[in-house]
PDB file of N, CA and C in Angstrom:
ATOM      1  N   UNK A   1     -16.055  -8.767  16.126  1.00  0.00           N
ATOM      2  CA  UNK A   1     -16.141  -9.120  14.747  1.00  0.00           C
ATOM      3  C   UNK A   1     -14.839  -9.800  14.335  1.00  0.00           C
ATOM      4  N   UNK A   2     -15.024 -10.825  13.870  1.00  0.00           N
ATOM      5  CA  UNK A   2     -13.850 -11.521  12.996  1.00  0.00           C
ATOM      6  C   UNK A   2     -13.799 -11.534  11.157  1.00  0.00           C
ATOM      7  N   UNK A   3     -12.722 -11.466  11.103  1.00  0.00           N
ATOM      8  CA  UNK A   3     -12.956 -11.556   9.277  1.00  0.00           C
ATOM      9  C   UNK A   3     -11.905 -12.492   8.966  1.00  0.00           C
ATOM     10  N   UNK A   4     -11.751 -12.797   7.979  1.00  0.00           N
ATOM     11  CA  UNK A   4     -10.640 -13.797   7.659  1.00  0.00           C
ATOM     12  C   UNK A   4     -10.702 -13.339   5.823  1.00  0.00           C
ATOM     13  N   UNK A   5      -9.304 -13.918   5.541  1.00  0.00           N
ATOM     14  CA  UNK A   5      -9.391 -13.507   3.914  1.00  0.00           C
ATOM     15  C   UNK A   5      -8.320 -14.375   3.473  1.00  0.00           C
ATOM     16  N   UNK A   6      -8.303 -14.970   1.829  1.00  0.00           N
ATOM     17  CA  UNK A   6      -7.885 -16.024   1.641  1.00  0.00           C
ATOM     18  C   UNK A   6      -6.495 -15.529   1.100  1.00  0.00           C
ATOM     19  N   UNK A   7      -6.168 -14.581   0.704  1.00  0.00           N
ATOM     20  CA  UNK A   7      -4.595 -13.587   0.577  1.00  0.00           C
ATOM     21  C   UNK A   7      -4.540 -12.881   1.194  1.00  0.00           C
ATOM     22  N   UNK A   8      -3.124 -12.063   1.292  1.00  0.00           N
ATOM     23  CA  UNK A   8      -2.838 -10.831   1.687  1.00  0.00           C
ATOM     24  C   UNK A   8      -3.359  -9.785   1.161  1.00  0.00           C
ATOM     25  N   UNK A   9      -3.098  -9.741  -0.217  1.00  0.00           N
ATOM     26  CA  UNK A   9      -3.940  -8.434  -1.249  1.00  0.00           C
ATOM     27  C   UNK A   9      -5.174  -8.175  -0.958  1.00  0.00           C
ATOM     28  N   UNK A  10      -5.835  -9.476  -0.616  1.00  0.00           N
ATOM     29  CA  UNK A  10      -7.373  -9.417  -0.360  1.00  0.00           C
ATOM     30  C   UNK A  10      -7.412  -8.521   0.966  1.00  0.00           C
ATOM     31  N   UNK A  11      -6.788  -9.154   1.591  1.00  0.00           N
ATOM     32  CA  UNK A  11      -6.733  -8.723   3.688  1.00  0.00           C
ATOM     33  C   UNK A  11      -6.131  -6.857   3.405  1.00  0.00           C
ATOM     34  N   UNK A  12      -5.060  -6.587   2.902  1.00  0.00           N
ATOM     35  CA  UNK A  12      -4.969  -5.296   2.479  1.00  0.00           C
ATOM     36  C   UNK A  12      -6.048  -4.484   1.970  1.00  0.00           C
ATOM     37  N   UNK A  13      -6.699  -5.091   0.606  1.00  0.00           N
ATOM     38  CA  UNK A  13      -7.544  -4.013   0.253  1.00  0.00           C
ATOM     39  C   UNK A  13      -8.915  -3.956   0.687  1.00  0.00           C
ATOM     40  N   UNK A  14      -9.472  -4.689   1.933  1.00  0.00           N
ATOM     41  CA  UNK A  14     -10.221  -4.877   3.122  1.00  0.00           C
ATOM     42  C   UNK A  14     -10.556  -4.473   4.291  1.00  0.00           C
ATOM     43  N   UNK A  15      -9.225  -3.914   4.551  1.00  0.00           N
ATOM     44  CA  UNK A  15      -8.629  -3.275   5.662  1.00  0.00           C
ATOM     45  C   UNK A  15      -9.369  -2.331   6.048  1.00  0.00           C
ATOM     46  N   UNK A  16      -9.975  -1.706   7.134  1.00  0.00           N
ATOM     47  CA  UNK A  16     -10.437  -0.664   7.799  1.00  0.00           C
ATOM     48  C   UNK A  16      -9.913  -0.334   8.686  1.00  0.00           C
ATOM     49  N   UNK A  17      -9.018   0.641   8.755  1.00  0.00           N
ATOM     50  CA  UNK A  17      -8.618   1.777   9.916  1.00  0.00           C
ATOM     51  C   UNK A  17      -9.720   1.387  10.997  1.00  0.00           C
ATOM     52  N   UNK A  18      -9.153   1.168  12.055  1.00  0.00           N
ATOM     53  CA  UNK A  18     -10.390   1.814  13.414  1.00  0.00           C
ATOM     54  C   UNK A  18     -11.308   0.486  13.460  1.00  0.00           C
ATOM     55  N   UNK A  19     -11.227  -0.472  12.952  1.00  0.00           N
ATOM     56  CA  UNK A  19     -12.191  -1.516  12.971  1.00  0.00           C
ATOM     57  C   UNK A  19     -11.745  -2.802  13.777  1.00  0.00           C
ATOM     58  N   UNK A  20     -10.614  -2.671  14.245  1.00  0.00           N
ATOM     59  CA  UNK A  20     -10.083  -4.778  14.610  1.00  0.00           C
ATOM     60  C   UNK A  20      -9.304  -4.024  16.172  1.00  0.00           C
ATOM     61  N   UNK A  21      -9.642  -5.120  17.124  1.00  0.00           N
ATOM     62  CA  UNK A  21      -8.926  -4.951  18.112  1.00  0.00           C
ATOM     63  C   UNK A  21      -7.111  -5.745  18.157  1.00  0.00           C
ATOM     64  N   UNK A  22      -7.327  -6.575  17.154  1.00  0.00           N
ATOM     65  CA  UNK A  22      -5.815  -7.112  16.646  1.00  0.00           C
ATOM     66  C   UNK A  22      -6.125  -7.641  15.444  1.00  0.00           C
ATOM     67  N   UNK A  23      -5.191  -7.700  14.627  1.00  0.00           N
ATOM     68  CA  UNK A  23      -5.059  -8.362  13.492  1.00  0.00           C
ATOM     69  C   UNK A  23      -4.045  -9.453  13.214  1.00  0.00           C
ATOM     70  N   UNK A  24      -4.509 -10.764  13.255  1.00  0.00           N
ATOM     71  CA  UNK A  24      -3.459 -12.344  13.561  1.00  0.00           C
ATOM     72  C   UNK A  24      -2.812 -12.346  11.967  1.00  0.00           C
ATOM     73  N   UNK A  25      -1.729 -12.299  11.962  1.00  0.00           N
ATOM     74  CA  UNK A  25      -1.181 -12.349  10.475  1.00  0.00           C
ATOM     75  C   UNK A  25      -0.518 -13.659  10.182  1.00  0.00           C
ATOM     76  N   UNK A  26      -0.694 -14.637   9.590  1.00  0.00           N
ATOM     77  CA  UNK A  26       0.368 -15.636   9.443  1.00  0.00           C
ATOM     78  C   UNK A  26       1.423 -15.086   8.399  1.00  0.00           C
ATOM     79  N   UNK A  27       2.250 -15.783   8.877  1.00  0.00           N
ATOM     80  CA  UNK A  27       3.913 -15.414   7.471  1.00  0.00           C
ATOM     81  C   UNK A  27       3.904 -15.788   6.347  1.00  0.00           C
ATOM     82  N   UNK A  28       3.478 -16.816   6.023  1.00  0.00           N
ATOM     83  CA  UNK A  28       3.469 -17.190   4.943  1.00  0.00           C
ATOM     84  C   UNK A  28       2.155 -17.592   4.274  1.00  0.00           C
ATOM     85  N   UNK A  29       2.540 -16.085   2.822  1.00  0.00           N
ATOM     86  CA  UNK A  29       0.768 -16.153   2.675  1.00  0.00           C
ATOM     87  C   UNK A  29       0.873 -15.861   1.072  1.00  0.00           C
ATOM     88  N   UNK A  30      -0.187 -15.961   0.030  1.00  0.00           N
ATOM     89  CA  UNK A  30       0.511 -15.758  -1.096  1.00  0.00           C
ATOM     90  C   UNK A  30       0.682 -14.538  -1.443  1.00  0.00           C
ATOM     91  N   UNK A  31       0.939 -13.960  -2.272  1.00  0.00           N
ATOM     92  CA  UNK A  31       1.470 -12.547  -2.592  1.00  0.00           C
ATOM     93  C   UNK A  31       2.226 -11.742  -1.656  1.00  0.00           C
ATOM     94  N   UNK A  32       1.378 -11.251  -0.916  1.00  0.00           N
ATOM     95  CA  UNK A  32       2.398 -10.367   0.195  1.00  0.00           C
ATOM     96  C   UNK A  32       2.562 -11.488   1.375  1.00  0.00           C
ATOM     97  N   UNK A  33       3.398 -11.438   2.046  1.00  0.00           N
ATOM     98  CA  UNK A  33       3.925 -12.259   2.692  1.00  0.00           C
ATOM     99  C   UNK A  33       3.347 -11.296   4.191  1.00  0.00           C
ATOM    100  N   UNK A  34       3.560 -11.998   5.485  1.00  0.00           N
ATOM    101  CA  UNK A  34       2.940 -11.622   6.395  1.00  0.00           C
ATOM    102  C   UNK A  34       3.693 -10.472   7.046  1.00  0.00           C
ATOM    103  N   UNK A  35       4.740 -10.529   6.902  1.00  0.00           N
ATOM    104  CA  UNK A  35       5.586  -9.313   6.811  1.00  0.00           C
ATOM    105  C   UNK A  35       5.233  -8.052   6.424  1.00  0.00           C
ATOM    106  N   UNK A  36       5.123  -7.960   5.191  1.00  0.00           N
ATOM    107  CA  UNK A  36       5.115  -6.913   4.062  1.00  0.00           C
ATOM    108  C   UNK A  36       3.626  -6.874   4.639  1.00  0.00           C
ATOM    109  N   UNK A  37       2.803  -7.553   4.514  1.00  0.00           N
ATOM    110  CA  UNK A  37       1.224  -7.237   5.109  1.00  0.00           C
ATOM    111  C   UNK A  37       1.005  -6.404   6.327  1.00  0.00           C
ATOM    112  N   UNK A  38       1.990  -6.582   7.178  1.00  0.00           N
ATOM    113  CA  UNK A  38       1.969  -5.863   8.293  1.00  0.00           C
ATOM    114  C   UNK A  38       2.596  -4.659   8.129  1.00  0.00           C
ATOM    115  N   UNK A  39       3.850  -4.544   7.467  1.00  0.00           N
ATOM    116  CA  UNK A  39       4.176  -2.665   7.272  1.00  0.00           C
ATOM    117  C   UNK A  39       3.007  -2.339   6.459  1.00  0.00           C
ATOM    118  N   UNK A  40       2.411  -3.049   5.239  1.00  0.00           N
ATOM    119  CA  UNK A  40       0.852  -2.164   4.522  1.00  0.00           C
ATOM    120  C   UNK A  40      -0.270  -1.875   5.598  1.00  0.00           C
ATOM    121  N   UNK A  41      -0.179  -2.379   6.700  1.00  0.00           N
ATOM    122  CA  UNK A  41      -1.707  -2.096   7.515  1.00  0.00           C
ATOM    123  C   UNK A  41      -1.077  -0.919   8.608  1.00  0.00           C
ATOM    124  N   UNK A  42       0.167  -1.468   9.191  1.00  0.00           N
ATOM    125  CA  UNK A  42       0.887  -0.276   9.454  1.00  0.00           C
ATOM    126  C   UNK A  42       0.731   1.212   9.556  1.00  0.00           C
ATOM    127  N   UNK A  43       0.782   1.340   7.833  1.00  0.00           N
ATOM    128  CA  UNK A  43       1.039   2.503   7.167  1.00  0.00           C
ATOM    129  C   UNK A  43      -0.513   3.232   7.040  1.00  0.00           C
ATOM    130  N   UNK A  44      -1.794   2.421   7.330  1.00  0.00           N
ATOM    131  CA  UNK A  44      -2.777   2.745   7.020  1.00  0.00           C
ATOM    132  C   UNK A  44      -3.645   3.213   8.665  1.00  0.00           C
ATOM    133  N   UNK A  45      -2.551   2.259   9.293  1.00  0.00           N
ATOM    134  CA  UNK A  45      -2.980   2.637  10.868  1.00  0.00           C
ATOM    135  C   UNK A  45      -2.501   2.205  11.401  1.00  0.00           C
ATOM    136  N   UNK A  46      -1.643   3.426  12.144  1.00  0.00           N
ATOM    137  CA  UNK A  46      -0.280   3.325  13.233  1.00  0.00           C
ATOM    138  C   UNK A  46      -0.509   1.997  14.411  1.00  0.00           C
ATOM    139  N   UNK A  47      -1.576   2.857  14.909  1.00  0.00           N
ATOM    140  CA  UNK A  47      -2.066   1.765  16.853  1.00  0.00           C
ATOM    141  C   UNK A  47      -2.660   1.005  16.714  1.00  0.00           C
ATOM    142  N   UNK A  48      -3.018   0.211  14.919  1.00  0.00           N
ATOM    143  CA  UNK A  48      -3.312  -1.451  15.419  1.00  0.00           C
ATOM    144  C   UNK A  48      -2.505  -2.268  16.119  1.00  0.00           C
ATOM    145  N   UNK A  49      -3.045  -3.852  16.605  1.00  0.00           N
ATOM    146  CA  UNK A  49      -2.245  -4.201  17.024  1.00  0.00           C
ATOM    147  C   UNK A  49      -2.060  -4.959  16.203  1.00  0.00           C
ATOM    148  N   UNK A  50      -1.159  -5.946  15.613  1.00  0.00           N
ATOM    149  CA  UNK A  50      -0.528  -7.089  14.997  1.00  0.00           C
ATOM    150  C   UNK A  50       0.190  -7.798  15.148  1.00  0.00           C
ATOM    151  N   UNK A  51      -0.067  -9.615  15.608  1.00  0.00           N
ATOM    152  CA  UNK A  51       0.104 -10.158  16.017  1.00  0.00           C
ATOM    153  C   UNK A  51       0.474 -11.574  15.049  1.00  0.00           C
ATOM    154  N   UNK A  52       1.542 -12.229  15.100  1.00  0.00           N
ATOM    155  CA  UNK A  52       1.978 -13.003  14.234  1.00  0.00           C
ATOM    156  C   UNK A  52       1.604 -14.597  14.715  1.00  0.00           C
ATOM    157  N   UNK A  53       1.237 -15.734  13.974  1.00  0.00           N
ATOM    158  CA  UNK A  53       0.998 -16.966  14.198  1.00  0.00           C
ATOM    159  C   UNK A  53       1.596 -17.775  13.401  1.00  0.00           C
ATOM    160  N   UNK A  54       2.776 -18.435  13.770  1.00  0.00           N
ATOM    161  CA  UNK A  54       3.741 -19.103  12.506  1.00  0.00           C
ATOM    162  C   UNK A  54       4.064 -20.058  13.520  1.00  0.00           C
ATOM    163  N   UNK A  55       4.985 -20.820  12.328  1.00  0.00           N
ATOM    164  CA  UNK A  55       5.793 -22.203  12.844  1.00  0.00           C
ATOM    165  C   UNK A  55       6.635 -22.020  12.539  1.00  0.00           C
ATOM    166  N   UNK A  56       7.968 -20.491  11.573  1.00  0.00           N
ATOM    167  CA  UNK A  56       8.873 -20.420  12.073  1.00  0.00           C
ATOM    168  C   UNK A  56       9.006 -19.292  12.171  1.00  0.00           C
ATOM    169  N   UNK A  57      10.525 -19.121  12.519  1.00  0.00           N
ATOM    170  CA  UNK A  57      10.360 -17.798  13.000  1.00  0.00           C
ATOM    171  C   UNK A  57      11.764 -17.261  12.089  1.00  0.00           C
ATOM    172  N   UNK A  58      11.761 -15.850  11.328  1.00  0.00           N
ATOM    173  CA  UNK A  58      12.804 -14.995  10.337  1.00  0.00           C
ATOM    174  C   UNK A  58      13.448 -13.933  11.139  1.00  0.00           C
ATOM    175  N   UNK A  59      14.012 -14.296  11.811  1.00  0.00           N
ATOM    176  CA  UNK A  59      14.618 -13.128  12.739  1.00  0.00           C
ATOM    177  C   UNK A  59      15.795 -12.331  12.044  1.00  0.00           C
ATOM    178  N   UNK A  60      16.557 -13.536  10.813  1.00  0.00           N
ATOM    179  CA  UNK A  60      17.318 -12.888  10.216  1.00  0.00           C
ATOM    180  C   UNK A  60      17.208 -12.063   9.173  1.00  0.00           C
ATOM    181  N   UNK A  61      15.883 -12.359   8.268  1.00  0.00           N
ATOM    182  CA  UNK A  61      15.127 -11.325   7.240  1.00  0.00           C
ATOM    183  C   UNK A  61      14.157  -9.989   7.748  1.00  0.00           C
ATOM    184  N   UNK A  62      13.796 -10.384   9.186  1.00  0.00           N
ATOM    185  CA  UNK A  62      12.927  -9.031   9.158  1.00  0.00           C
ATOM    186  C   UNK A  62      13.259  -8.470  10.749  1.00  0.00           C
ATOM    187  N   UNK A  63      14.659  -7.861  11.116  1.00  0.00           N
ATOM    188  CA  UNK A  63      15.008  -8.259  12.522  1.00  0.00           C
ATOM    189  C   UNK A  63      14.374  -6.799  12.699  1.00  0.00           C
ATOM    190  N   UNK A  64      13.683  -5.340  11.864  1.00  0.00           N
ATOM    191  CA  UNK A  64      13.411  -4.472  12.339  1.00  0.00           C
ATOM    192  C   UNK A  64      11.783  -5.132  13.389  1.00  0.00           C
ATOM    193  N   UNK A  65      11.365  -6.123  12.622  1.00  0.00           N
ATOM    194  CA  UNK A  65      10.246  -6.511  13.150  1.00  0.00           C
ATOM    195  C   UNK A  65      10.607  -7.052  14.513  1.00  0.00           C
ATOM    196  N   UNK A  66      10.590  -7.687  14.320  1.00  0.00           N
ATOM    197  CA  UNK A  66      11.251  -8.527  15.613  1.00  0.00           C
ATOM    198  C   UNK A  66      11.896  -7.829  16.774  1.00  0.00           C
ATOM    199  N   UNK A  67      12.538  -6.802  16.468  1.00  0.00           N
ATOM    200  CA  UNK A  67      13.137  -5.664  17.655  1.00  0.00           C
ATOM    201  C   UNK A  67      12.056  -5.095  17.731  1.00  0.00           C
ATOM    202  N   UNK A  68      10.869  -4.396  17.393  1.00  0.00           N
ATOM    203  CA  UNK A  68      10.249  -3.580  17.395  1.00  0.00           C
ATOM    204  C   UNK A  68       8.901  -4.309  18.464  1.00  0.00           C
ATOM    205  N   UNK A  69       8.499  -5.892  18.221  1.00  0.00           N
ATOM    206  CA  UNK A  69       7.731  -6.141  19.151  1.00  0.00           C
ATOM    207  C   UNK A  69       7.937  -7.235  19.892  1.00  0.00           C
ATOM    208  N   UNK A  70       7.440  -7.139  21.173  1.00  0.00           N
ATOM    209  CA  UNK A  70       7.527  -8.219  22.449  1.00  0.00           C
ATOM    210  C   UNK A  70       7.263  -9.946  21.532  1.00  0.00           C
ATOM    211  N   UNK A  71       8.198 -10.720  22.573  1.00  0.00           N
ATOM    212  CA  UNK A  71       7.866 -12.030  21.637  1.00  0.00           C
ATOM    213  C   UNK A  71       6.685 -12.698  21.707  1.00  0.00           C
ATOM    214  N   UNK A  72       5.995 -11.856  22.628  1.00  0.00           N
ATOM    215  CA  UNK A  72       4.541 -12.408  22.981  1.00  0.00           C
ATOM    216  C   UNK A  72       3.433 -12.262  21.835  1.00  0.00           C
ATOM    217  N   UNK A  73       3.965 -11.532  20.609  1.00  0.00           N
ATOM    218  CA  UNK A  73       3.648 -11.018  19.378  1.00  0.00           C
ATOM    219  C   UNK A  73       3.651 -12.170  18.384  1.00  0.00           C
ATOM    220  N   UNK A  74       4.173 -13.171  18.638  1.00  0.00           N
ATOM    221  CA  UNK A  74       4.453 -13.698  17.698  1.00  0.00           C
ATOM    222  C   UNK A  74       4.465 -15.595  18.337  1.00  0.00           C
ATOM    223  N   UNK A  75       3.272 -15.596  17.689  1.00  0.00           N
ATOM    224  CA  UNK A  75       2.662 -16.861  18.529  1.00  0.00           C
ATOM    225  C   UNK A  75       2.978 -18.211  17.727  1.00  0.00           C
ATOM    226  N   UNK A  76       3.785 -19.465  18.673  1.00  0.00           N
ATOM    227  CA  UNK A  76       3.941 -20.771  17.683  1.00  0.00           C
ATOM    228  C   UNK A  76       3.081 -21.371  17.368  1.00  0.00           C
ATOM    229  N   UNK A  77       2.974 -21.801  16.489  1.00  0.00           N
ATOM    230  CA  UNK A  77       2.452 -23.114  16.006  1.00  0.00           C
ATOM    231  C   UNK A  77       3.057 -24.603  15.933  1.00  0.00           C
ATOM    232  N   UNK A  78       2.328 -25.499  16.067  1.00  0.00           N
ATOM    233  CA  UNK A  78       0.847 -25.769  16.848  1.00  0.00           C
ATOM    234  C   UNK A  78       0.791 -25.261  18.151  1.00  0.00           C
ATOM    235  N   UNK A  79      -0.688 -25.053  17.901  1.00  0.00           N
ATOM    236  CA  UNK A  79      -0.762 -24.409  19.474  1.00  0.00           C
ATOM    237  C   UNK A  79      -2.687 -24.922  19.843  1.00  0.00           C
ATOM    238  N   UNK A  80      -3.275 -25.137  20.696  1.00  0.00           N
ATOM    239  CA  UNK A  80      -4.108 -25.668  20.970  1.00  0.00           C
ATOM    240  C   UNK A  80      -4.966 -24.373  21.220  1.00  0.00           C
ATOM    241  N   UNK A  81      -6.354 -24.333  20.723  1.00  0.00           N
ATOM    242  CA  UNK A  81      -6.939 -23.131  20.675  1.00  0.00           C
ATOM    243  C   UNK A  81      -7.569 -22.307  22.193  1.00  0.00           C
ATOM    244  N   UNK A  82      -7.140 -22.876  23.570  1.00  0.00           N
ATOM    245  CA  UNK A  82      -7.424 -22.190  24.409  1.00  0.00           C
ATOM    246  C   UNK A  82      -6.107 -21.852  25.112  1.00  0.00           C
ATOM    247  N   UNK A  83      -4.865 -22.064  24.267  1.00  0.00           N
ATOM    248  CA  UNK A  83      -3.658 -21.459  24.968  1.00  0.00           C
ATOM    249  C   UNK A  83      -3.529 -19.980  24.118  1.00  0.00           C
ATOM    250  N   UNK A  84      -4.316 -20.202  22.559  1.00  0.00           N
ATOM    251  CA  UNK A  84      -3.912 -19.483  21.203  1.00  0.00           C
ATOM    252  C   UNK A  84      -5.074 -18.285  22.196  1.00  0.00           C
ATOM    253  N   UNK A  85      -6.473 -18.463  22.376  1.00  0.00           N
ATOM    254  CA  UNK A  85      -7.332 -16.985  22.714  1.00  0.00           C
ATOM    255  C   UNK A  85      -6.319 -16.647  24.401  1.00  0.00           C
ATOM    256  N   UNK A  86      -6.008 -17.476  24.836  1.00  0.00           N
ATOM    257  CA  UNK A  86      -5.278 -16.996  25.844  1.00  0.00           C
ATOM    258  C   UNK A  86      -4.542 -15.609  25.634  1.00  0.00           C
ATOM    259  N   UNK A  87      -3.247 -15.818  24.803  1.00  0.00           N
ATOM    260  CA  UNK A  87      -2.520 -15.320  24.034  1.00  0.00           C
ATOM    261  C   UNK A  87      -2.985 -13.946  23.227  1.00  0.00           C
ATOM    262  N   UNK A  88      -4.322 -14.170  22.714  1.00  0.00           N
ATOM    263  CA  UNK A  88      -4.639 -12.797  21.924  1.00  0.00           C
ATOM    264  C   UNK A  88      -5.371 -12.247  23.199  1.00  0.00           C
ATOM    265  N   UNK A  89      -5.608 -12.486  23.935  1.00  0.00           N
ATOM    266  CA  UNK A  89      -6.826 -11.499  24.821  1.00  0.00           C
ATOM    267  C   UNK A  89      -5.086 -11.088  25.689  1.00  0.00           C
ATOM    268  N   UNK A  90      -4.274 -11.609  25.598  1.00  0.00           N
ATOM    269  CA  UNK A  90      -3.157 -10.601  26.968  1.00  0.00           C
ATOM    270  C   UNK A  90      -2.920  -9.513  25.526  1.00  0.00           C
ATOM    271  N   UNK A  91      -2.559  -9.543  24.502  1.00  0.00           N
ATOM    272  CA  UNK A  91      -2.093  -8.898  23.163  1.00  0.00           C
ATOM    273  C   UNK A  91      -2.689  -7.971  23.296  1.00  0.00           C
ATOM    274  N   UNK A  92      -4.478  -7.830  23.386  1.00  0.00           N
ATOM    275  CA  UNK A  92      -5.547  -7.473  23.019  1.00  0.00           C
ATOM    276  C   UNK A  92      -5.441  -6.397  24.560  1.00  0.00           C
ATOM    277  N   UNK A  93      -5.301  -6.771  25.653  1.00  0.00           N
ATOM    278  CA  UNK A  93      -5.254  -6.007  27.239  1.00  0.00           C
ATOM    279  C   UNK A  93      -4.436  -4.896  27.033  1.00  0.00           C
ATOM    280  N   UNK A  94      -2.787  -5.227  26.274  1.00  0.00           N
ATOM    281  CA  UNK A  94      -1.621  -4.714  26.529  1.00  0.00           C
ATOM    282  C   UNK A  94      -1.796  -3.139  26.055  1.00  0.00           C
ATOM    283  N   UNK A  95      -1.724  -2.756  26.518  1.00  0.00           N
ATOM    284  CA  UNK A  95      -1.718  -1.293  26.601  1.00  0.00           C
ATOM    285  C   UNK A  95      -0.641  -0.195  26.364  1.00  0.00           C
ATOM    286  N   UNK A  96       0.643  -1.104  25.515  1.00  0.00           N
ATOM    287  CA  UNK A  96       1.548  -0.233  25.045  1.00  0.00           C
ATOM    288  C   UNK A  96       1.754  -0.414  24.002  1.00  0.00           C
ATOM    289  N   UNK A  97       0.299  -0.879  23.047  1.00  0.00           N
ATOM    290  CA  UNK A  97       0.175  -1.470  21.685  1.00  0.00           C
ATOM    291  C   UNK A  97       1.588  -2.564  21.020  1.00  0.00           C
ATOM    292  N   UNK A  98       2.296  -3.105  22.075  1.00  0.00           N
ATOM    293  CA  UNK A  98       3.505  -4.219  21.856  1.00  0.00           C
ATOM    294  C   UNK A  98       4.567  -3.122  21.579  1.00  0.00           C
ATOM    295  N   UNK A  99       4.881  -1.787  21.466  1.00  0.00           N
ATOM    296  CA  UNK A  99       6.077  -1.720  21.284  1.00  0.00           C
ATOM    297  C   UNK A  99       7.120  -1.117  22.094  1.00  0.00           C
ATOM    298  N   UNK A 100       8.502  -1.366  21.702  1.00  0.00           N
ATOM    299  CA  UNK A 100       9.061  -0.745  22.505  1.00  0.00           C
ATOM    300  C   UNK A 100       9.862   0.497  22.803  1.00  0.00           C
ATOM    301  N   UNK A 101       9.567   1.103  21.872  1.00  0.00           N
ATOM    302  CA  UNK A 101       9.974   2.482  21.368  1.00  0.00           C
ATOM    303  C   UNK A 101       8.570   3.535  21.871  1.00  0.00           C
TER     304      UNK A 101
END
């Protein structure tokens, strides 16, 4: 199952525990930012996985993020869509839900 949603607020109050094998977050989104979207889904369920798709990258605003998961987490843009499912199905395999703690 795929879902897609046109904000963050929306994608937050949408959210189902126990339902997504990853969740692709872009960074820049209106209201909550892709960041802040990801500690809210977080908090609602520890062992999703969440996986970032941007064109840049904030290492200096959110470096707990960034220490916390593999860079394989956090996918560039542009990216051509059979390198991009490439990418979520190893995410999707990984079996130490990306972190390193």
């Amino acid at each position: 199952m795929v879902d897609s949603r046109e904000n963050s607020t929306l994608a937050l109050e949408k959210f189902k525990a126990q339902s997504y094998d990853l969740v692709v977050l872009v960074i820049k989104m209106p209201e909550l930012n892709g960041f802040a979207l990801y500690r809210e889904i977080k908090r609602l369920e520890k062992e999703v996985k969440v996986c970032f798709l941007t064109a840049e990258m904030y290492y200096d605003e959110y470096p707990d993020i960034f220490s916390s998961l593999p860079n394989k987490y956090f996918i560039r843009k542009p990216i051509e869509n059979e390198e991009l499912m490439a990418k979520i199905n190893e995410i999707i395999a990984d079996d130490t839900n990306g972190y390193h703690t």
